[in-house]
Protein backbone atom coordinates (compact mmCIF):
# COMPACT_ATOMS: atom_id res chain seq x y z
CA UNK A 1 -27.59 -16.52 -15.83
CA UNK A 2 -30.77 -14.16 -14.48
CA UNK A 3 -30.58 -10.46 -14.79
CA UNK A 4 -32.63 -8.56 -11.73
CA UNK A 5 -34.17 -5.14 -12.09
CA UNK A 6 -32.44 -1.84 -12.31
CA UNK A 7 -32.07 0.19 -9.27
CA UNK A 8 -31.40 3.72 -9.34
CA UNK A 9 -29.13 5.29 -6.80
CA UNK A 10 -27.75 9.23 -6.73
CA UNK A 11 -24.50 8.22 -6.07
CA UNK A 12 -22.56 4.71 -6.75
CA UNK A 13 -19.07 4.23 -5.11
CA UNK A 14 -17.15 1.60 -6.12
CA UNK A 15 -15.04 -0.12 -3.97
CA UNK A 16 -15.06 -0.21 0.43
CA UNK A 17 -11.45 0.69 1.30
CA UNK A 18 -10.39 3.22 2.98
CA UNK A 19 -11.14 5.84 0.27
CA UNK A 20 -14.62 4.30 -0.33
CA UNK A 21 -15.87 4.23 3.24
CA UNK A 22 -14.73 7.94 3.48
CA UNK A 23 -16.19 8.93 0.65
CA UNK A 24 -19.63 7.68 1.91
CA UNK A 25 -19.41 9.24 5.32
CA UNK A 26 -18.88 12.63 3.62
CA UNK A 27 -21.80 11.91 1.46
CA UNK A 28 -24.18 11.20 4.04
CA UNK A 29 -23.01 13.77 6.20
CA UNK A 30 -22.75 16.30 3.56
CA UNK A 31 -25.61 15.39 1.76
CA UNK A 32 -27.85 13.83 3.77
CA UNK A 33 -30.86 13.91 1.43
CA UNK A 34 -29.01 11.73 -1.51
CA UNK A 35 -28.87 8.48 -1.91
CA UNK A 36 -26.16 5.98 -2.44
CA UNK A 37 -24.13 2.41 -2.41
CA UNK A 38 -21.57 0.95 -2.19
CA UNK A 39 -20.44 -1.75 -4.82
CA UNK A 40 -17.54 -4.20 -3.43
CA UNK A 41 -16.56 -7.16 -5.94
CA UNK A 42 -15.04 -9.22 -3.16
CA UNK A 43 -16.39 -10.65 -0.41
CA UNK A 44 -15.26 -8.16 2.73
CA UNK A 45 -14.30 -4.77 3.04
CA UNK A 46 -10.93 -2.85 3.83
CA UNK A 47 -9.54 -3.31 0.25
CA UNK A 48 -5.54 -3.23 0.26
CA UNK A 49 -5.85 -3.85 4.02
CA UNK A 50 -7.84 -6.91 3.77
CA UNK A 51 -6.48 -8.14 0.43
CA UNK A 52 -2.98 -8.10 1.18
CA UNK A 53 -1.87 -10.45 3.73
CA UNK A 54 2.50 -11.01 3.52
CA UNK A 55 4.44 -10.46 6.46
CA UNK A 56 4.93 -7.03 7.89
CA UNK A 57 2.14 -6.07 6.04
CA UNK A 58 1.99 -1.79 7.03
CA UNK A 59 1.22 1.68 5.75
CA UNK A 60 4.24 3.27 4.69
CA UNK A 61 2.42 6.81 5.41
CA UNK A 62 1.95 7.91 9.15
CA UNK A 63 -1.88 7.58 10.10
CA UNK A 64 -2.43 10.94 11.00
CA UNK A 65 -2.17 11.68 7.48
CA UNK A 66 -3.04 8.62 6.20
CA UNK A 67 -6.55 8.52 8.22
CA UNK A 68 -9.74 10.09 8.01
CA UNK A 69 -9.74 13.72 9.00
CA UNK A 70 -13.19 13.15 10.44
CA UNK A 71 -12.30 10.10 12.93
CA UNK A 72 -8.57 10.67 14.76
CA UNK A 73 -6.04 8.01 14.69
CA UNK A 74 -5.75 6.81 18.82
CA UNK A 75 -3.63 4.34 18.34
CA UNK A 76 0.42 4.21 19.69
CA UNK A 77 1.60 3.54 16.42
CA UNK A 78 2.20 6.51 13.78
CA UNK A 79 3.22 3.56 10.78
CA UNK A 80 0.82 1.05 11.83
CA UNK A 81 0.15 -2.77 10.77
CA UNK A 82 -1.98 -3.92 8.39
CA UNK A 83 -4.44 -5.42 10.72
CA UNK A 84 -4.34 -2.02 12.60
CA UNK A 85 -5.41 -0.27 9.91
CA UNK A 86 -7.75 -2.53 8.94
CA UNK A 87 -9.84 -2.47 11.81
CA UNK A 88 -9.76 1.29 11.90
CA UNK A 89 -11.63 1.50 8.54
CA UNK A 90 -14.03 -1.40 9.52
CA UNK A 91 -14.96 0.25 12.90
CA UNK A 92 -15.44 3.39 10.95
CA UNK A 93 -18.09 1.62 8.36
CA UNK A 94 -19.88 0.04 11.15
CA UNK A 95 -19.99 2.62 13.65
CA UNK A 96 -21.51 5.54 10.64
CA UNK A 97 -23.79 2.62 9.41
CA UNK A 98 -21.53 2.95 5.97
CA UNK A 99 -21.46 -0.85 6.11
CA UNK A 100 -25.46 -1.40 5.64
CA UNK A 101 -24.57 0.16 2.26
CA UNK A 102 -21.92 -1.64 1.49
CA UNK A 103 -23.19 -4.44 -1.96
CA UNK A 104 -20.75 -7.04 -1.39
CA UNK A 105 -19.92 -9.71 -4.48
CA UNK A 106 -20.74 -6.88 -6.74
CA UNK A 107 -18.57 -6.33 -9.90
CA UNK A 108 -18.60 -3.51 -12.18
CA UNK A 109 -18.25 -4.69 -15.62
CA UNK A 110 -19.01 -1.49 -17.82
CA UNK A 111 -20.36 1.88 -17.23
CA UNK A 112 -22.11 4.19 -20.27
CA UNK A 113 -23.00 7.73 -19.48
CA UNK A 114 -25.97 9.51 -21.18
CA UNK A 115 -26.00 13.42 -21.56
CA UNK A 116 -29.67 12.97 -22.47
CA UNK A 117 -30.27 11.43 -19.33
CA UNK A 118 -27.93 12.58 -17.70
CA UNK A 119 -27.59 9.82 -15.76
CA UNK A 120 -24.94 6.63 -15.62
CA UNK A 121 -25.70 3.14 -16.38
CA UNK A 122 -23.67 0.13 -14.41
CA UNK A 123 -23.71 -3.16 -16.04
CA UNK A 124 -23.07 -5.80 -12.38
CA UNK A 125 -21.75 -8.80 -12.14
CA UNK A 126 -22.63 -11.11 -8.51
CA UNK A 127 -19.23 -12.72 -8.05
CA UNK A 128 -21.16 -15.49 -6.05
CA UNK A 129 -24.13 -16.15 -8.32
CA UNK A 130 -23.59 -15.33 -11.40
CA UNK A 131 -26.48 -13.25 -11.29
CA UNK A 132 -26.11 -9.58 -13.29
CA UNK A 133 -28.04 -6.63 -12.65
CA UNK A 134 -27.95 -2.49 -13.95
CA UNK A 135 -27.98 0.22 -11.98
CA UNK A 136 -28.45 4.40 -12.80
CA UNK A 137 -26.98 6.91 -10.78
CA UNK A 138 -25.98 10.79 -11.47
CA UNK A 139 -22.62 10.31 -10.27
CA UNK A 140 -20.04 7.52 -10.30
CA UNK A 141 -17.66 7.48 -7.81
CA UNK A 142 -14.37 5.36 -8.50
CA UNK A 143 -12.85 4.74 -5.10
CA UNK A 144 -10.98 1.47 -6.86
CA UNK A 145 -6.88 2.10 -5.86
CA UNK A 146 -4.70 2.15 -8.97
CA UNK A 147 -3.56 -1.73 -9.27
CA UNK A 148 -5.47 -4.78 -10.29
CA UNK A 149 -6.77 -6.71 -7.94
CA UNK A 150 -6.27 -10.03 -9.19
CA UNK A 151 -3.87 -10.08 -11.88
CA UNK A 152 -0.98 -7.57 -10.00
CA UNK A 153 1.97 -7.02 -12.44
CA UNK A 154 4.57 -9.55 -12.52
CA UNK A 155 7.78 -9.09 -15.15
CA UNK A 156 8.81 -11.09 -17.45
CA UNK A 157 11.81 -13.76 -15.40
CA UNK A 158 13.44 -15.83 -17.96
CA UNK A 159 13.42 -19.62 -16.26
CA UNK A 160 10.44 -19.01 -13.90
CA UNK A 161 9.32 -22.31 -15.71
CA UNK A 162 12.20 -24.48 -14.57
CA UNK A 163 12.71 -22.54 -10.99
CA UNK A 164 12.33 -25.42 -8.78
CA UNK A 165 10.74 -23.85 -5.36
CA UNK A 166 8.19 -21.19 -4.42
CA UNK A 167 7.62 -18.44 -6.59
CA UNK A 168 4.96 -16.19 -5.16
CA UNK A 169 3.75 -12.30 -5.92
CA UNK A 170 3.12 -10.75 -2.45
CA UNK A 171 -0.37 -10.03 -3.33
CA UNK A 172 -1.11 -13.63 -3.57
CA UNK A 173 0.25 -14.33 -0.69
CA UNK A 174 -1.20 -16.82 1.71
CA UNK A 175 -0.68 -18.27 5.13
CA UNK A 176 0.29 -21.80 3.32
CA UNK A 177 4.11 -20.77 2.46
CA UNK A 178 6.40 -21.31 4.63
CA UNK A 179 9.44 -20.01 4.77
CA UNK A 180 10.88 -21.04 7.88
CA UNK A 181 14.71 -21.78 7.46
CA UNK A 182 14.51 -21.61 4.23
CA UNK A 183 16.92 -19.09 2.05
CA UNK A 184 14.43 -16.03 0.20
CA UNK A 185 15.54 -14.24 -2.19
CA UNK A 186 13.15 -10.80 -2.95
CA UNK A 187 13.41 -9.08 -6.17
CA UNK A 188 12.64 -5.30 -5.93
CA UNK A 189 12.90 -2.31 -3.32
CA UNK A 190 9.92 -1.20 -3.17
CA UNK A 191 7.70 -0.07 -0.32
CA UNK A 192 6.43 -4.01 -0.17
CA UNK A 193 9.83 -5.14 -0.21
CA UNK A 194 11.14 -2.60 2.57
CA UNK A 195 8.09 -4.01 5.23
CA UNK A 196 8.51 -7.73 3.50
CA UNK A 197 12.36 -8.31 3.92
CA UNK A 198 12.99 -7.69 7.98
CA UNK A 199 9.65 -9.46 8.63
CA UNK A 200 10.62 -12.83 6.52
CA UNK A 201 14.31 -12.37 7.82
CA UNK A 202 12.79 -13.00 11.98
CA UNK A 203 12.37 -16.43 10.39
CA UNK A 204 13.99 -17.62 7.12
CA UNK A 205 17.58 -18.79 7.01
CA UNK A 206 18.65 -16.12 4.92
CA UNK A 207 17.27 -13.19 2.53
CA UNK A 208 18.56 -11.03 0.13
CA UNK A 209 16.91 -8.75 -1.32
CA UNK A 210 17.65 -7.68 -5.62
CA UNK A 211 17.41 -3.97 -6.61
CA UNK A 212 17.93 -2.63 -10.00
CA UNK A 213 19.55 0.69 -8.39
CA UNK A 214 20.07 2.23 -5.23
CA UNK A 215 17.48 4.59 -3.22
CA UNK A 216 16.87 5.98 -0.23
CA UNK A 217 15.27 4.98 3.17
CA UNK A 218 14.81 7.43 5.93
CA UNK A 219 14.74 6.14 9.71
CA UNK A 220 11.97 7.60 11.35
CA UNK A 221 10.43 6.12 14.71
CA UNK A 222 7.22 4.13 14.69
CA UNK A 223 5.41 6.42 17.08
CA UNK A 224 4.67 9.97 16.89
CA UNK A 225 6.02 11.49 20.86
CA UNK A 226 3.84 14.62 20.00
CA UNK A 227 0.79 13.17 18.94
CA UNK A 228 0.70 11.06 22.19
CA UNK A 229 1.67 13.92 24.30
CA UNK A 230 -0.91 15.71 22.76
CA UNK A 231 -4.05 12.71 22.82
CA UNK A 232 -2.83 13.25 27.02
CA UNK A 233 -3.58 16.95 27.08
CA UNK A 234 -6.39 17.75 25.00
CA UNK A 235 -9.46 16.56 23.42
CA UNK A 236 -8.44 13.46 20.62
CA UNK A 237 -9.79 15.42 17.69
CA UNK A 238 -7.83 18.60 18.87
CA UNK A 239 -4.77 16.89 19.04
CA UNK A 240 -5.44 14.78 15.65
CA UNK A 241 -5.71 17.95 13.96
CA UNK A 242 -2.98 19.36 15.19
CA UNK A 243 -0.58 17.03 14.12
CA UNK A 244 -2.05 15.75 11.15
CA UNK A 245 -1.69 19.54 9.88
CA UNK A 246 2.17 19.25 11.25
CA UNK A 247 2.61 16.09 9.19
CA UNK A 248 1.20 17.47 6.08
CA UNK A 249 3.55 20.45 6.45
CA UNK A 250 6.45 18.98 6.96
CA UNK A 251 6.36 16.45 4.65
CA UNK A 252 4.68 19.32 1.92
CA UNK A 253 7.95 21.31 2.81
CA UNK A 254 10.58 18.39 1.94
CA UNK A 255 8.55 17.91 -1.02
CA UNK A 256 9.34 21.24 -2.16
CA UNK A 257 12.89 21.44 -1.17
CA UNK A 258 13.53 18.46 -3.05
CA UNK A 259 12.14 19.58 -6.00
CA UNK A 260 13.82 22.72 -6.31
CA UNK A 261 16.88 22.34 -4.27
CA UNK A 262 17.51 18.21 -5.21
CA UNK A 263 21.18 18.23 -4.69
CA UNK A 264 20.87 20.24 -1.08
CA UNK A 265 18.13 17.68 0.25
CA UNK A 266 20.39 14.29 -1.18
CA UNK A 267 22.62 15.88 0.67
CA UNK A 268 21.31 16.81 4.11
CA UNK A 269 19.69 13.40 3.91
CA UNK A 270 22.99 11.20 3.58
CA UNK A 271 24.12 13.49 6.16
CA UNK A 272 22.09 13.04 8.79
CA UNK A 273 21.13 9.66 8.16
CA UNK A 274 25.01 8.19 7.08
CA UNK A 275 27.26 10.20 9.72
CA UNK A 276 30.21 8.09 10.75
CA UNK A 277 29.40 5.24 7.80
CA UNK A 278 31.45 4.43 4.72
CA UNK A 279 28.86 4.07 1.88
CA UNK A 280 30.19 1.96 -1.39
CA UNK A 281 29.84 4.03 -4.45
CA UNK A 282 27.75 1.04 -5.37
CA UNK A 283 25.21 1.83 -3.36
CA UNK A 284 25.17 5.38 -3.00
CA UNK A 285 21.59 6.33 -4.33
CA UNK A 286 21.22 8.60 -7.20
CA UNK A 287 18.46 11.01 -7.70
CA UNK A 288 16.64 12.61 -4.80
CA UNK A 289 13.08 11.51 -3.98
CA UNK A 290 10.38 13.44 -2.54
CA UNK A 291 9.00 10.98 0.02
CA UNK A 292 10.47 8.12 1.95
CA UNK A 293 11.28 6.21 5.28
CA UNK A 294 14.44 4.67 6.35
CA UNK A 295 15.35 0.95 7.08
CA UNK A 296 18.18 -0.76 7.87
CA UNK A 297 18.13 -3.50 5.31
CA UNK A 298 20.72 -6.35 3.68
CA UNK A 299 21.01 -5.29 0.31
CA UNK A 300 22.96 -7.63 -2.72
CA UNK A 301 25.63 -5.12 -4.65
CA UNK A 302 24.01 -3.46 -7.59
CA UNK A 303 26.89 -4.85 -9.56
CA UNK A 304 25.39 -8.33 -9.48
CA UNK A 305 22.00 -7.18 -9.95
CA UNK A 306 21.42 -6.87 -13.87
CA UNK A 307 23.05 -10.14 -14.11
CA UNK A 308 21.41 -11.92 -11.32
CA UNK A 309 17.79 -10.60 -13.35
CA UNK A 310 18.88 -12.93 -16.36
CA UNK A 311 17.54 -15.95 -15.47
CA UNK A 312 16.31 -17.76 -12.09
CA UNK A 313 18.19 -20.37 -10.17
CA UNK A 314 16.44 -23.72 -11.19
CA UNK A 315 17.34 -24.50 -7.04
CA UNK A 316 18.01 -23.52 -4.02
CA UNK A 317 16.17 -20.14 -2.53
CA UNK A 318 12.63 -20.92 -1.29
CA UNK A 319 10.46 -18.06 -2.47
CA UNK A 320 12.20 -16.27 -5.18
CA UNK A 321 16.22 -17.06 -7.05
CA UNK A 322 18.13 -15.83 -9.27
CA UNK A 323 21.39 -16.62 -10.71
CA UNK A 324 23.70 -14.62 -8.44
CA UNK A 325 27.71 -15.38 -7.51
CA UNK A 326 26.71 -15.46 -4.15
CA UNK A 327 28.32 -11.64 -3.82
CA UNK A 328 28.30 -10.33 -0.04
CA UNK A 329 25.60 -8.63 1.80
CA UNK A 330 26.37 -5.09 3.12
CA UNK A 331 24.54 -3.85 5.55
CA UNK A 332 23.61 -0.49 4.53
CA UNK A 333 21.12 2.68 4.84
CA UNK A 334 19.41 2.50 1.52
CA UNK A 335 16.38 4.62 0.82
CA UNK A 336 13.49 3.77 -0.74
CA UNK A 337 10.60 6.20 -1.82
CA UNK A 338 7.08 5.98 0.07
CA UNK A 339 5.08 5.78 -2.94
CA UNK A 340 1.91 8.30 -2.91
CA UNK A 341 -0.84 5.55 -3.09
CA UNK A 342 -4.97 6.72 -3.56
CA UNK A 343 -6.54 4.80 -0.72
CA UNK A 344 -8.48 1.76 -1.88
């Protein structure tokens, strides 16, 4: 293994998502006399976007908030696709000439500060050598997301062992598995499992989907009829601003409301979004959440669930089984919270 020199940078950013790209336009825009890189462990750029690849991969923020402030979101789409989004922050890099900056196969492995110094040293490891390498900078910039990378969290399923088809975690997910008429089960509600369930269900036989407890989806549409009235009418940055600040408000005021007024927004939300339909106690969700879309999903009765956790099905589902007494689907308004994620 050969260690190269150390290179000294002002600034070191690690990581060229979304949040890493836009942090290095502002700094060279900003600060135009510093110096900086960008350190990427894997081979490409785009982070989440380029990482994960399951069906109906999508943001589960609109863009407008979701984007850069300094480059306006053009496209139809207010939720857009993975791929979408992807080449937004790509075209972004290249376009600012973030992307010449960009050290690709670069891994930090430790970081020491010095107040002596006052400087930081990087210890980096070349995913595709082997090579290592230090580097000093005077600030350290950790533009990394909040999840690892390659180990993602995965609970402990009694019988995973003896589960006889596919068992995959959606961030390892590749174009090999096929699911085609095949019966999926999907354990979780998340914001992966809201985008993953209707995308698999175009094409499996059947999937259900497990949650522990009920929440809440909101049905919004997919496009944003002021923003593209506005992107008509005036200039695109105009109009990005415009309703990027009408986003943030709105959703800033539901925040609060549902924070201090929980019962009145469960409320007003089941309302609107469950007028004229006979919810099952079941599946009535419980405590309000700040943030969230709605979906139309098939959901398994909660009364199964804790059960169905206990131990997988050693046949039968293609992707993901548990032991469940094949209880029926309901197809229900369940809402599910749009988790606040830091770009990566």
């Amino acid at each position: 293994m050969e260690t190269m020199s150390i290179e000294h940078v002002d600034v070191l950013i690690v990581g060229a998502g979304l949040s890493g790209i836009g942090a290095g336009y502002h700094l060279q825009t900003e600060c135009p006399g510093r110096s900086y890189a960008i350190l990427e462990a894997r081979g490409a750029s785009g982070g989440t976007w380029d990482l994960f690849r399951y069906p109906g991969i999508r943001s589960d923020s609109d863009m407008y908030t979701l984007g850069y402030r300094f480059r306006p979101w053009v496209e139809g789409a207010a939720i857009a696709d993975g791929p979408s989004i992807l080449s937004y922050v790509k075209d972004t890099a290249r376009e600012n000439g973030i992307d010449s900056k960009i050290r690709y196969h670069h891994r930090v492995a430790r970081a020491a500060w010095s107040s002596e110094d006052a400087r930081w040293t990087v210890d980096v490891e070349r995913t595709d050598t082997g090579e290592t390498a230090q580097m000093t900078c005077a600030f350290l910039f950790m533009c990394t997301g909040y999840y690892d990378y390659e180990e993602p969290f995965t609970p402990e399923l009694p019988g995973a062992d003896r589960f006889g088809g596919t068992l995959v975690h959606p961030q390892h997910w590749s174009d090999d598995i096929d699911y085609a008429g095949k019966r999926v089960v999907v354990l979780g509600s998340g914001a992966t499992a809201v985008t993953l369930v209707p995308a698999m269900a175009e094409e499996a036989a059947h999937v259900t989907m497990l949650q522990r407890s009920p929440s809440y989806i909101v049905s919004l549409p997919g496009e944003d009829g002021l923003a593209n009235f506005l992107r008509r009418v005036l200039p695109a940055k105009l109009a990005y601003s415009i309703v990027r600040w009408k986003n943030v408000l709105i959703t800033s005021a539901f925040f609060q409301l549902s924070r201090r007024r929980p019962k009145l927004a469960k409320d007003q939300v089941l309302r609107v979004q469950l007028e004229g339909c006979d919810l099952p106690p079941a599946l009535a969700p419980g405590a309000t959440r700040e943030e969230g879309g709605w979906w139309r999903i098939p959901v398994v009765d909660v009364a199964h669930v804790e059960q169905a956790l206990a131990r997988l099905r050693e046949a039968g589902a293609a992707i993901a089984a548990v032991e469940v007494a094949e209880p029926e689907l309901e197809e229900v308004f369940v809402k599910i919270m749009r988790e606040s994620r830091a770009a990566a």
